[in-house]
Protein backbone atom coordinates (compact mmCIF):
# COMPACT_ATOMS: atom_id res chain seq x y z
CA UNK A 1 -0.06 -25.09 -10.21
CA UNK A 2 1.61 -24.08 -6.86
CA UNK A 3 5.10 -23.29 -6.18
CA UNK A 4 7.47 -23.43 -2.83
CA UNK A 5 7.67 -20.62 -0.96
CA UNK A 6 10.47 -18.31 -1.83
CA UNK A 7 10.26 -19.22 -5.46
CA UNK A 8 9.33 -15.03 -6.08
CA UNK A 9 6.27 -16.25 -8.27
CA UNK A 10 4.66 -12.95 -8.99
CA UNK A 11 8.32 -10.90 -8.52
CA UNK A 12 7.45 -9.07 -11.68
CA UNK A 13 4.05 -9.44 -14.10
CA UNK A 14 3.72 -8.08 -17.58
CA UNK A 15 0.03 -7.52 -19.43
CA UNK A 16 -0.41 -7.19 -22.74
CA UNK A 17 -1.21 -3.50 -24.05
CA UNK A 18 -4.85 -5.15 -24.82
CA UNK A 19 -5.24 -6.97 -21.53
CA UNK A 20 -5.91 -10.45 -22.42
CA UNK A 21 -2.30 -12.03 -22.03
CA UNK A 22 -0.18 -11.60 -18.87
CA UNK A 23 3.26 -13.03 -18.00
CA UNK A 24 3.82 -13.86 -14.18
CA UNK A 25 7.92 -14.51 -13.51
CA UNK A 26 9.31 -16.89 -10.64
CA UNK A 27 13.03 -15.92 -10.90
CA UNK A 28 14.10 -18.26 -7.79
CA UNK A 29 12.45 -21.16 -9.08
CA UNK A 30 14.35 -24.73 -8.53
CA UNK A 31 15.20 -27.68 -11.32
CA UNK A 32 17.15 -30.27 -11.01
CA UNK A 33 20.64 -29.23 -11.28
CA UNK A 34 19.93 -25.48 -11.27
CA UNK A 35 19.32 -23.68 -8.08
CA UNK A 36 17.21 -20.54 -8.49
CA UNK A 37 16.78 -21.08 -12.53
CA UNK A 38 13.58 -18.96 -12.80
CA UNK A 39 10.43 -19.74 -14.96
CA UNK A 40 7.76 -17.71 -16.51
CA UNK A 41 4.35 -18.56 -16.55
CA UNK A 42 1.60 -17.12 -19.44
CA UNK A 43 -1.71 -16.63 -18.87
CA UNK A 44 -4.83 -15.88 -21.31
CA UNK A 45 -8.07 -14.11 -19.98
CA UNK A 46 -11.22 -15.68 -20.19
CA UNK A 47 -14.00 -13.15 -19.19
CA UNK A 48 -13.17 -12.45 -15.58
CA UNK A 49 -11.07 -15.90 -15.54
CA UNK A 50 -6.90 -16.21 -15.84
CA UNK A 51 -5.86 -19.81 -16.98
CA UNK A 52 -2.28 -20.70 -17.42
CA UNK A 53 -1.55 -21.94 -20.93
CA UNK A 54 2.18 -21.98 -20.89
CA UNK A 55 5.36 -21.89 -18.91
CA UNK A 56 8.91 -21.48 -19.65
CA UNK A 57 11.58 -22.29 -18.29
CA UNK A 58 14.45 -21.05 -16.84
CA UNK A 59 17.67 -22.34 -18.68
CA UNK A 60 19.71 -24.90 -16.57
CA UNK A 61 22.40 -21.91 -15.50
CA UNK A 62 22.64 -22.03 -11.52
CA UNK A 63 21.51 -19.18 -10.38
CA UNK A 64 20.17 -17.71 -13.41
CA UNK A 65 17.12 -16.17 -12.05
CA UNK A 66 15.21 -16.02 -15.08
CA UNK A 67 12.06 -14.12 -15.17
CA UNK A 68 13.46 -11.64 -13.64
CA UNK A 69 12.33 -9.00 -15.46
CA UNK A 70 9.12 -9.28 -18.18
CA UNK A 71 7.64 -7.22 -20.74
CA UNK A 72 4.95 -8.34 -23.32
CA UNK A 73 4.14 -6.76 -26.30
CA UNK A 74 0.79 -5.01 -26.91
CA UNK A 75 -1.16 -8.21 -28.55
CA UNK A 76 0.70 -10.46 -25.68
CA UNK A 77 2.56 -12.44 -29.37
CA UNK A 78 5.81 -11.52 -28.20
CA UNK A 79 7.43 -11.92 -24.33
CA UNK A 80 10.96 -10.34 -23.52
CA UNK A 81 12.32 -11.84 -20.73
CA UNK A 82 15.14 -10.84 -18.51
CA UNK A 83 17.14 -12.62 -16.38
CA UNK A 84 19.03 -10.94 -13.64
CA UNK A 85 22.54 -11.22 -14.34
CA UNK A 86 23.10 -10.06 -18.17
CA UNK A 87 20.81 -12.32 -19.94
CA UNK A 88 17.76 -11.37 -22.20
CA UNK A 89 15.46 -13.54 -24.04
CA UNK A 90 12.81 -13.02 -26.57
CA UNK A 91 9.74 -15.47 -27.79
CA UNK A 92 7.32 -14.78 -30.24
């Protein structure tokens, strides 16, 4: 999975405290009818090997810049995301 340049993928990355879950944020990325929505992307290790097995995005707020900000709790179950201007989400 690729994304345009200037989508930020990689802005800020969260691992989990036991290093087998990480969260990558692309807080500029694009839908239709949102500019700059944002999406975060999770990824599970597999012995030396990172494979995406989720992505979230961004809610449809122009400009949003979701993913902004990422932290991950130490098992990787639960993902706080921030978005840039006043906007926090949480996913277990």
């Amino acid at each position: 999975m690729f994304h345009a340049n200037g989508d930020q993928l990689g802005y800020d990355v969260a691992l989990s405290g036991d290093a087998n879950t990480m969260a990558v944020g692309a807080y500029d990325a694009d839908f239709v009818g949102a500019t700059n929505a944002g999406l975060v992307r999770l990824y599970s290790r597999d012995g030396m090997d990172w494979n995406v097995f989720q992505q979230i995005n961004g809610p449809d707020v122009y400009y949003g810049r979701f993913g902004w900000s990422l932290n991950l709790s130490h098992d990787g179950s639960t993902l706080a995301v921030g978005a840039r201007y006043c906007a926090a989400y949480i996913y277990s």
